[in-house]
C-alpha atoms as a PDB file:
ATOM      1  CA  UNK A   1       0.000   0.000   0.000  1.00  0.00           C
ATOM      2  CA  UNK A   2       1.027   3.429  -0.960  1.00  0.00           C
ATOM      3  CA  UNK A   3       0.343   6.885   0.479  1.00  0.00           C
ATOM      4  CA  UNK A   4      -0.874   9.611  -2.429  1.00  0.00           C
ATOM      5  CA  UNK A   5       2.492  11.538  -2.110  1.00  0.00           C
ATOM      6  CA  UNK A   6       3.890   8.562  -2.897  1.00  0.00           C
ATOM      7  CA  UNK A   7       2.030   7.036  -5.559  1.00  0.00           C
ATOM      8  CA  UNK A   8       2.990   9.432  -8.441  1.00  0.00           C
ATOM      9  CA  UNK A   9       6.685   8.857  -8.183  1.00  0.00           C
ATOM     10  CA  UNK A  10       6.212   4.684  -8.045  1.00  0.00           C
ATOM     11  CA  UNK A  11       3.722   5.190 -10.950  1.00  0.00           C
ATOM     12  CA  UNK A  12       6.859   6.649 -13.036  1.00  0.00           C
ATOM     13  CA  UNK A  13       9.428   4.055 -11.813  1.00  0.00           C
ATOM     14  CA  UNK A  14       7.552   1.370 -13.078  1.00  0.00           C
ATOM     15  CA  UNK A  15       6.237   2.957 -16.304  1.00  0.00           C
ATOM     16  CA  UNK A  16       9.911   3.897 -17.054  1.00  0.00           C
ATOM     17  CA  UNK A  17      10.778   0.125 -16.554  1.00  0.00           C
ATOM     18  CA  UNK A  18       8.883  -1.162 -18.937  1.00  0.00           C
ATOM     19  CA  UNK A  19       9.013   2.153 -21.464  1.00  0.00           C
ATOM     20  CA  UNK A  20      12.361   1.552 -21.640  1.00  0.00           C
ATOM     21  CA  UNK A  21      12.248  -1.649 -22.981  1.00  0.00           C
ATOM     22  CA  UNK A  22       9.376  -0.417 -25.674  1.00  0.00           C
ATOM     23  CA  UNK A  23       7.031  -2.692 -23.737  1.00  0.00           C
ATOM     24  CA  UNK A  24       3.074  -1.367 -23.985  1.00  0.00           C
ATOM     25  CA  UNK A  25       1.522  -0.004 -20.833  1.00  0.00           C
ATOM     26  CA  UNK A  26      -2.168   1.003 -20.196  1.00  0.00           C
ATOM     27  CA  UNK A  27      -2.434   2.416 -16.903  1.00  0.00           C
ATOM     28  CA  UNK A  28      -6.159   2.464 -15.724  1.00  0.00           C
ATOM     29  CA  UNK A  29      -7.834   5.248 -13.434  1.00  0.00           C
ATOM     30  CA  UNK A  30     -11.482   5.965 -11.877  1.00  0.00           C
ATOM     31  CA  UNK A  31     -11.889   9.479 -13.617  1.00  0.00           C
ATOM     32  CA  UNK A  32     -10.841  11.903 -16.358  1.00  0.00           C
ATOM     33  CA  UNK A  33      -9.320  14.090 -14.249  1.00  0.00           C
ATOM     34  CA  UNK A  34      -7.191  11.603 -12.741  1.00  0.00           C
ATOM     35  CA  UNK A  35      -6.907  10.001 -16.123  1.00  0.00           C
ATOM     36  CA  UNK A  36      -5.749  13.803 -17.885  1.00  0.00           C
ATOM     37  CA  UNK A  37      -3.121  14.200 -15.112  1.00  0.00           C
ATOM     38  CA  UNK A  38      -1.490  10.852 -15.211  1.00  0.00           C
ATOM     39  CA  UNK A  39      -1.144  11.602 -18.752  1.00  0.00           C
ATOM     40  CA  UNK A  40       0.176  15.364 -18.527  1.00  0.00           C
ATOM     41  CA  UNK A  41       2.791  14.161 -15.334  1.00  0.00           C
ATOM     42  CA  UNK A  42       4.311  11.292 -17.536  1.00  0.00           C
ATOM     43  CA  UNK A  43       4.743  13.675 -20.604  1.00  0.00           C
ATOM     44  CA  UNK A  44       6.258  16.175 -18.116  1.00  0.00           C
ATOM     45  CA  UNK A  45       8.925  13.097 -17.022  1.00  0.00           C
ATOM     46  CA  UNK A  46       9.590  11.845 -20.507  1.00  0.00           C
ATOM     47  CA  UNK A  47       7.188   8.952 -21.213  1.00  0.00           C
ATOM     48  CA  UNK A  48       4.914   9.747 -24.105  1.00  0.00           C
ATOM     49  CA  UNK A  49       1.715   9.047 -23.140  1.00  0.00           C
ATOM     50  CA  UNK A  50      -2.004   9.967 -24.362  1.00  0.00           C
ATOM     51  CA  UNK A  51      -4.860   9.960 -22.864  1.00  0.00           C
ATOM     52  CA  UNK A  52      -8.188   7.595 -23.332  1.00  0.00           C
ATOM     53  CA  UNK A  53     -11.048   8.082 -21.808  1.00  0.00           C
ATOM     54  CA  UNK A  54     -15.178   8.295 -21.837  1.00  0.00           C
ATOM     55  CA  UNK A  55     -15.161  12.793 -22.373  1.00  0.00           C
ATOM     56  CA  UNK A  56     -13.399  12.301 -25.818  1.00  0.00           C
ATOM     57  CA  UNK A  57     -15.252  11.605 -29.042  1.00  0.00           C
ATOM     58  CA  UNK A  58     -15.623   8.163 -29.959  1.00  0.00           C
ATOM     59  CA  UNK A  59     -12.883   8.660 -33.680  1.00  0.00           C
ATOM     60  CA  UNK A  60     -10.369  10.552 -31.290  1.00  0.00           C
ATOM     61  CA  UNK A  61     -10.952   7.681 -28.796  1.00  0.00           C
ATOM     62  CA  UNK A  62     -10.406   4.903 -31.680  1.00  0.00           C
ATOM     63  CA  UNK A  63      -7.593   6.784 -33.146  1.00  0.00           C
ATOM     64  CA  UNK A  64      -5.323   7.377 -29.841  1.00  0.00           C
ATOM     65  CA  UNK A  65      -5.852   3.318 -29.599  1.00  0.00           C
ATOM     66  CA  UNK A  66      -4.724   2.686 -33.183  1.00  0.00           C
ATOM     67  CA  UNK A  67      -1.869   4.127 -32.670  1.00  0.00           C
ATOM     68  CA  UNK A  68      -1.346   2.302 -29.411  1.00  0.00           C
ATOM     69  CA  UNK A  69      -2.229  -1.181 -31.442  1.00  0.00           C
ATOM     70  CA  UNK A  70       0.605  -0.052 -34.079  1.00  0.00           C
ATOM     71  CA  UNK A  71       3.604   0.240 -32.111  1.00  0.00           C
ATOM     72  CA  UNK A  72       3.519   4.252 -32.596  1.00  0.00           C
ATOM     73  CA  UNK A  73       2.551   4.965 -28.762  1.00  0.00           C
ATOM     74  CA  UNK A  74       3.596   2.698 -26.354  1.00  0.00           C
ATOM     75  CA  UNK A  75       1.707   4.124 -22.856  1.00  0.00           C
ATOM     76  CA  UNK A  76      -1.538   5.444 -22.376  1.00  0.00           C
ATOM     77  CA  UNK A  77      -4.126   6.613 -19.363  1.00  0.00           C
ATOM     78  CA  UNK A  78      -7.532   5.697 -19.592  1.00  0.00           C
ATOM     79  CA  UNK A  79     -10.632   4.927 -18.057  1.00  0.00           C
ATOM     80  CA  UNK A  80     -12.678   1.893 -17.665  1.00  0.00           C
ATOM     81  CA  UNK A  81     -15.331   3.574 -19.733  1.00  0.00           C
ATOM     82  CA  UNK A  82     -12.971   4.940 -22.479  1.00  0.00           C
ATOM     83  CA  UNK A  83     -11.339   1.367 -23.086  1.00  0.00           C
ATOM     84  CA  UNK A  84     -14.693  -0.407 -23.566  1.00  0.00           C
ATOM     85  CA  UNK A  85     -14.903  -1.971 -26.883  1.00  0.00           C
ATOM     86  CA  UNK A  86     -11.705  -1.891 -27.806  1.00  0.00           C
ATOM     87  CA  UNK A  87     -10.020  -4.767 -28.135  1.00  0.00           C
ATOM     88  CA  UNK A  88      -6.204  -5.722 -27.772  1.00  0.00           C
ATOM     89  CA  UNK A  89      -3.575  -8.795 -27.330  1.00  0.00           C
END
């Protein structure tokens, strides 16, 4: 278990790890907001990351993923309800 001070510079060390090694990541939150931020705090620490989630339009939604599925973006932040329907291996 982590504190919340805490939990933002673990969620880096282990996104790094496996950024690093051009492995995919999806990191999952409960809201937008939190959703925006982890996005906006990776891109401020070097790990390229968009966003996914339920606010955004259904093509911007598909296309952020497409280019997760094709090797061009590696991480990405997103909501339960943004990932729905999309499929991935």
């Amino acid at each position: 278990r982590l504190g919340s001070q805490m939990k933002p510079s673990q969620l880096l060390q282990l996104v790094k790890k496996d950024y690093s090694k051009g492995y995919p990541v999806m990191i999952f939150s409960n809201d937008s907001k939190t959703c925006d931020w982890i996005s906006m705090f990776l891109n401020e620490n070097g790990v390229k990351c968009m966003n996914l989630n339920g606010d955004m339009h259904l093509f911007l939604r598909k296309d952020v993923f497409k280019k997760f599925q094709n090797g061009d973006l590696n991480v990405i932040s997103c909501t339960d309800v943004g990932s729905r329907g999309l499929d991935t291996t």
